[in-house]
Protein backbone atom coordinates (compact mmCIF):
# COMPACT_ATOMS: atom_id res chain seq x y z
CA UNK A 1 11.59 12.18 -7.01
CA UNK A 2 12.41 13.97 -3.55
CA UNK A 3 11.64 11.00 -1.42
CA UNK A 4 13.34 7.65 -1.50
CA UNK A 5 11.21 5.86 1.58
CA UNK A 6 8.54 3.81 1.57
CA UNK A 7 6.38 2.13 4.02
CA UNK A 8 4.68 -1.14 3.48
CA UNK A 9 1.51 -2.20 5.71
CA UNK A 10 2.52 -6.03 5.98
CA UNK A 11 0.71 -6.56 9.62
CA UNK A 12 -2.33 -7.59 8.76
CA UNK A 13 -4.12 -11.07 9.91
CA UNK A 14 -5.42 -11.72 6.33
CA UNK A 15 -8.44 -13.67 7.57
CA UNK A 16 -10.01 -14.23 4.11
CA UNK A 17 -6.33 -15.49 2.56
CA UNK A 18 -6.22 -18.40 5.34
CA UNK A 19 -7.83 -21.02 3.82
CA UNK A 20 -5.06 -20.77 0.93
CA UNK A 21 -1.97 -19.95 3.18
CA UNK A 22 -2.97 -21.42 6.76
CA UNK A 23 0.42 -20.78 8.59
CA UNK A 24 1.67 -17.51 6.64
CA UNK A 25 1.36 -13.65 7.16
CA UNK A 26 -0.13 -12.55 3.71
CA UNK A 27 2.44 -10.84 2.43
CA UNK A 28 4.95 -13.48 2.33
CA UNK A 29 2.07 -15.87 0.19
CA UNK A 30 3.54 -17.76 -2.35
CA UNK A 31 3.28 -16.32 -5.67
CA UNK A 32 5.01 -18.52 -8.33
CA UNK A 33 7.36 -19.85 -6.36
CA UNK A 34 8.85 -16.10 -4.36
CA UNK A 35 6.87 -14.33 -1.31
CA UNK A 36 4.04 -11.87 -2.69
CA UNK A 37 6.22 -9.28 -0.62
CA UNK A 38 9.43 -10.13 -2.73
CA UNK A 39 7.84 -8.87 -5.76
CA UNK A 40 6.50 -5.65 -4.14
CA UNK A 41 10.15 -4.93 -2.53
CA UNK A 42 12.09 -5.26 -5.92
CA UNK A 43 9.50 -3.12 -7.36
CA UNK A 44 10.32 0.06 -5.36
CA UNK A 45 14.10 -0.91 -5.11
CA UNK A 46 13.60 -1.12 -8.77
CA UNK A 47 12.26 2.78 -8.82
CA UNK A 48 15.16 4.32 -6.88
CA UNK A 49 13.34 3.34 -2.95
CA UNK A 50 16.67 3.40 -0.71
CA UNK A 51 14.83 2.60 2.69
CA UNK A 52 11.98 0.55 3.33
CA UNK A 53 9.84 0.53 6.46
CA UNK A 54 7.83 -2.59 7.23
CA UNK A 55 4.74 -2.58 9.17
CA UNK A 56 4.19 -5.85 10.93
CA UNK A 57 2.13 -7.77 13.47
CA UNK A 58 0.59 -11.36 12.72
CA UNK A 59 3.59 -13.99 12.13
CA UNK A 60 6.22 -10.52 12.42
CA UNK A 61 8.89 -12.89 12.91
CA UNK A 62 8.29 -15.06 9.48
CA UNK A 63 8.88 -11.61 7.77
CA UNK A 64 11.66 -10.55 9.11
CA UNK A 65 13.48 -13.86 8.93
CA UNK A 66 12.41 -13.71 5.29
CA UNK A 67 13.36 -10.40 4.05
CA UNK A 68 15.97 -9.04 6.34
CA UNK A 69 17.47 -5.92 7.05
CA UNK A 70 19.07 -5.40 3.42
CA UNK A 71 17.07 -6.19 0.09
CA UNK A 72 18.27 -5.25 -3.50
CA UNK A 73 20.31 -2.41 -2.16
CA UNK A 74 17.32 -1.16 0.18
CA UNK A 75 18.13 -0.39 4.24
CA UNK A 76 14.64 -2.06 5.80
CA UNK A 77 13.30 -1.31 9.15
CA UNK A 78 10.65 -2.90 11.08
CA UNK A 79 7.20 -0.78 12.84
CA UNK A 80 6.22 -3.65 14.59
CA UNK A 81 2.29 -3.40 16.32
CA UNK A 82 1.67 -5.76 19.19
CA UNK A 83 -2.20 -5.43 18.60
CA UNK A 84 -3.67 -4.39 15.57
CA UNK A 85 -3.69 -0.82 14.50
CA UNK A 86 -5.67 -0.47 11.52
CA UNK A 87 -3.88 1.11 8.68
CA UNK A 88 -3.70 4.46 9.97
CA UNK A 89 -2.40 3.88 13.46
CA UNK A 90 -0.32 1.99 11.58
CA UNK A 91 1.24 4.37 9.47
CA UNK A 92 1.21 6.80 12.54
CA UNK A 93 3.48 4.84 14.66
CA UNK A 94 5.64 4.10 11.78
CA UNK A 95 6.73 7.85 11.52
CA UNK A 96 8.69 7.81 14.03
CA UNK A 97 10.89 5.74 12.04
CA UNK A 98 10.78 7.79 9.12
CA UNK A 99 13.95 10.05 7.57
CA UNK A 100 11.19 13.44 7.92
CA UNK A 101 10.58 14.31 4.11
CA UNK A 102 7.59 12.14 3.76
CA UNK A 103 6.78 8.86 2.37
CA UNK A 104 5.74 6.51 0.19
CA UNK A 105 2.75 4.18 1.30
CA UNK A 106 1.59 0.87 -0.14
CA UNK A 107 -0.72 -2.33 1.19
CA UNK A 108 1.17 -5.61 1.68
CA UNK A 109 -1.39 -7.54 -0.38
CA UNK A 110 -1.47 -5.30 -3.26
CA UNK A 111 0.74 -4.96 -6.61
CA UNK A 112 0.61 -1.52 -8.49
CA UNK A 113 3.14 -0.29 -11.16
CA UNK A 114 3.23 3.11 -11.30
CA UNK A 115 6.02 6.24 -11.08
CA UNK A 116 6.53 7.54 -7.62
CA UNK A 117 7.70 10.66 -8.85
CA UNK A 118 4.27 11.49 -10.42
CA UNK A 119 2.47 10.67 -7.46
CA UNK A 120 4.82 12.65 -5.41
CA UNK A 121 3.79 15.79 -8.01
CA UNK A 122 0.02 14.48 -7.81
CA UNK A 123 0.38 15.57 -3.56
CA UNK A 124 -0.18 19.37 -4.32
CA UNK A 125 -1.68 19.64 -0.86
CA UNK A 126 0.66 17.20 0.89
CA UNK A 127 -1.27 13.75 0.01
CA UNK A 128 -2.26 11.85 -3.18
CA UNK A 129 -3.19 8.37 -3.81
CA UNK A 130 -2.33 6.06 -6.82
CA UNK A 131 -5.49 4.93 -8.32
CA UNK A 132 -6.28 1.43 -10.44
CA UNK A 133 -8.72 1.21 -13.48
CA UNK A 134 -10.44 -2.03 -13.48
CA UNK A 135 -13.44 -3.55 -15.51
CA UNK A 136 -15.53 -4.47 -12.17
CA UNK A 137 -15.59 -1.98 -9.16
CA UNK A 138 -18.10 -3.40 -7.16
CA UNK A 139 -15.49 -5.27 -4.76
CA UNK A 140 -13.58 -2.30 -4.42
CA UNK A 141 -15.59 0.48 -4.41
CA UNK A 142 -14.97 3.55 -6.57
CA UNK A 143 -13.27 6.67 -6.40
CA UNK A 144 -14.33 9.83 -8.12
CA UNK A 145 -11.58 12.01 -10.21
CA UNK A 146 -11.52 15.14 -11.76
CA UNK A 147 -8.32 17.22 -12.80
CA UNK A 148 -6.17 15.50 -11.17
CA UNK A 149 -8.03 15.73 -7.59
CA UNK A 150 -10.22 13.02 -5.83
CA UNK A 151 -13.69 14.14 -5.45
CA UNK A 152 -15.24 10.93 -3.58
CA UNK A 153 -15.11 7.30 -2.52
CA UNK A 154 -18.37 5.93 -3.80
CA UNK A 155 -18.01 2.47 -1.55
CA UNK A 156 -21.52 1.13 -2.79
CA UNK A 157 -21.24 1.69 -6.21
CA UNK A 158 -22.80 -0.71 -8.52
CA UNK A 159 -20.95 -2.67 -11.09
CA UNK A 160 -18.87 -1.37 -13.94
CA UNK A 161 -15.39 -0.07 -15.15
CA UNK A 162 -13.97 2.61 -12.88
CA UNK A 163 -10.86 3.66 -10.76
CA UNK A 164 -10.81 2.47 -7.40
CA UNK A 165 -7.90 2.74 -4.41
CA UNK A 166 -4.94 0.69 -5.17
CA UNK A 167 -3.87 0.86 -1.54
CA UNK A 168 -0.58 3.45 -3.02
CA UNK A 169 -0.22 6.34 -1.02
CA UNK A 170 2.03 9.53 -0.67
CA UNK A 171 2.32 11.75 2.21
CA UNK A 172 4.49 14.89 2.60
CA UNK A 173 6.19 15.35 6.39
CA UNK A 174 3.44 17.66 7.15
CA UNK A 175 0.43 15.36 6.34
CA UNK A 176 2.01 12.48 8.32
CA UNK A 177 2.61 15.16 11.32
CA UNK A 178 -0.97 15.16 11.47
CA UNK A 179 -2.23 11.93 11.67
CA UNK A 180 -3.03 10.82 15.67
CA UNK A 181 -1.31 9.20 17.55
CA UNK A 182 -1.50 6.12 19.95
CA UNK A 183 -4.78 4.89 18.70
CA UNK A 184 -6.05 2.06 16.04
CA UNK A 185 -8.06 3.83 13.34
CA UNK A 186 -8.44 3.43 9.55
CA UNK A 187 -6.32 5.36 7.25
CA UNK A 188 -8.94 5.38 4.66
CA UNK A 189 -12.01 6.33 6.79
CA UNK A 190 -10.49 9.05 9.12
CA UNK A 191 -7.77 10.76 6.54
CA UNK A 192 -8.35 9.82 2.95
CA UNK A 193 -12.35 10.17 2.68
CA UNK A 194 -12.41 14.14 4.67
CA UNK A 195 -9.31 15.19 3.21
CA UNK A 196 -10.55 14.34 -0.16
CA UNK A 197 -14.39 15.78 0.36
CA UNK A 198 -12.16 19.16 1.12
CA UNK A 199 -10.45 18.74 -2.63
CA UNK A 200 -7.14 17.95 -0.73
CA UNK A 201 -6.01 14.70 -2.48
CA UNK A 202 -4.11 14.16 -5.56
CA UNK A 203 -4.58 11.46 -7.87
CA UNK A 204 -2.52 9.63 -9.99
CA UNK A 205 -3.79 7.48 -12.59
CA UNK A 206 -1.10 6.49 -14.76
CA UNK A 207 -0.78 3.34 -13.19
CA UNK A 208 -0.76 -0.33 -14.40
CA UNK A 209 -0.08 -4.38 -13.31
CA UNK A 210 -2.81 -4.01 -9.96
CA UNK A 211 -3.17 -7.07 -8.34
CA UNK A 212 -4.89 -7.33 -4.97
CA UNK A 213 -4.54 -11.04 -3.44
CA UNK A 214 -6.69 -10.40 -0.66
CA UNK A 215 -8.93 -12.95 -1.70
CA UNK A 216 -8.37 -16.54 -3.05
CA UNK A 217 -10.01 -15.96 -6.09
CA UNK A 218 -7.68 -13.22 -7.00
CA UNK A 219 -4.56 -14.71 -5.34
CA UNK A 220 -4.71 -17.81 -7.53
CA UNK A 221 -5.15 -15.29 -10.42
CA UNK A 222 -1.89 -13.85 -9.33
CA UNK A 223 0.10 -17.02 -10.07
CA UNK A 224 -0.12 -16.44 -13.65
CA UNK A 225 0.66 -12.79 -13.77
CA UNK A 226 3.96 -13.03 -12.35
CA UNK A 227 7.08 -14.86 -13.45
CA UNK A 228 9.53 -16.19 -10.88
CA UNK A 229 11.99 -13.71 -11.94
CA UNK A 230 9.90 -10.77 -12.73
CA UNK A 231 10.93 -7.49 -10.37
């Protein structure tokens, strides 16, 4: 593994979460008994992560007062967005913060073990996404793979077992170079889905543990699948 940063989107006003956790950003939810972000952080201190840029917005203060600007041996910095960005002005204006030899990219509200070496090798043209098999697609929307590359995101899919975007990301320094600046726009609709119809994204698939606690349904499901000590 060449690069030892990663950037977590944590700004979000997780509008379909609020009617479990009213008066808290998403990420720091409570998931038996620690902040869904706690688990996420001692995952990639875990894998050899030695920075961590956070990406905030709604509640930016609670998260920072939470985590701090040391966590399991990880230096954290803050991208803070005084309106919302989407995630790919989001990762944009976080680059500035970044040590230049590209980085690691994950969702606040999403759990995904997986090796960020191999995904790092998956980015033969400078990007490549960690992907999730699940038994249901249809909330997700699937993606496409073949030989290692990303062929399409099929957002209307029907029903049925499939890999679909675990919100895990890689992008070399020159991918990240070329993302615009100064504007809101979405990460996954302006970068992922052209770069991968031109057979420029990696996949990984060797992946496991995805959790996504966007939802209620699937944050209550979360309380079970992690143990207050688990890293």
């Amino acid at each position: 593994m060449r690069c030892d940063e990663v950037l977590i989107l944590a700004g979000g006003l997780g509008t379909r979460l609020r009617s479990e956790v009213p008066d808290l950003p998403k990420p720091l939810a409570p998931v038996n008994g620690r902040p869904f972000l706690s688990y996420l952080l001692d995952r990639y201190a875990n894998v050899g992560m030695r920075r961590c840029i956070l990406a905030t917005g709604y509640l930016a203060e609670m998260i920072h007062r939470t985590v701090g600007d040391r966590w399991a041996g990880m230096e954290i910095v803050y991208s803070h967005e005084d309106e919302p960005l989407g995630t790919g002005g989001a990762i944009a204006a976080a680059t500035r913060l970044a040590a230049g030899g590209g980085l690691h990219v994950c969702n606040g509200d999403t759990y995904l073990i997986y090796a960020p070496s191999a995904l790092e090798a998956a980015a033969a043209d400078g990007m490549a996404i960690a992907l999730a098999q699940v038994e249901d697609v249809s909330r997700y929307g699937a993606v496409a793979v073949d030989k290692g590359r990303v062929l399409r995101f099929e957002e209307k899919r029907a029903g049925g077992a499939g890999f679909i975007n675990a919100g895990s990301y890689f992008l070399d320094a020159e991918a990240l170079s070329r993302l615009p600046q100064g504007r809101a726009f979405s990460f996954e609709k302006e970068v992922l889905e052209p770069e991968a119809a031109g057979g420029r994204v990696g996949a990984l698939v060797e992946t496991s543990g995805f959790i996504d606690i966007g939802v209620p349904s699937d944050f209550r499901r979360a309380q079970a699948l992690f143990a207050p000590g688990d890293r």
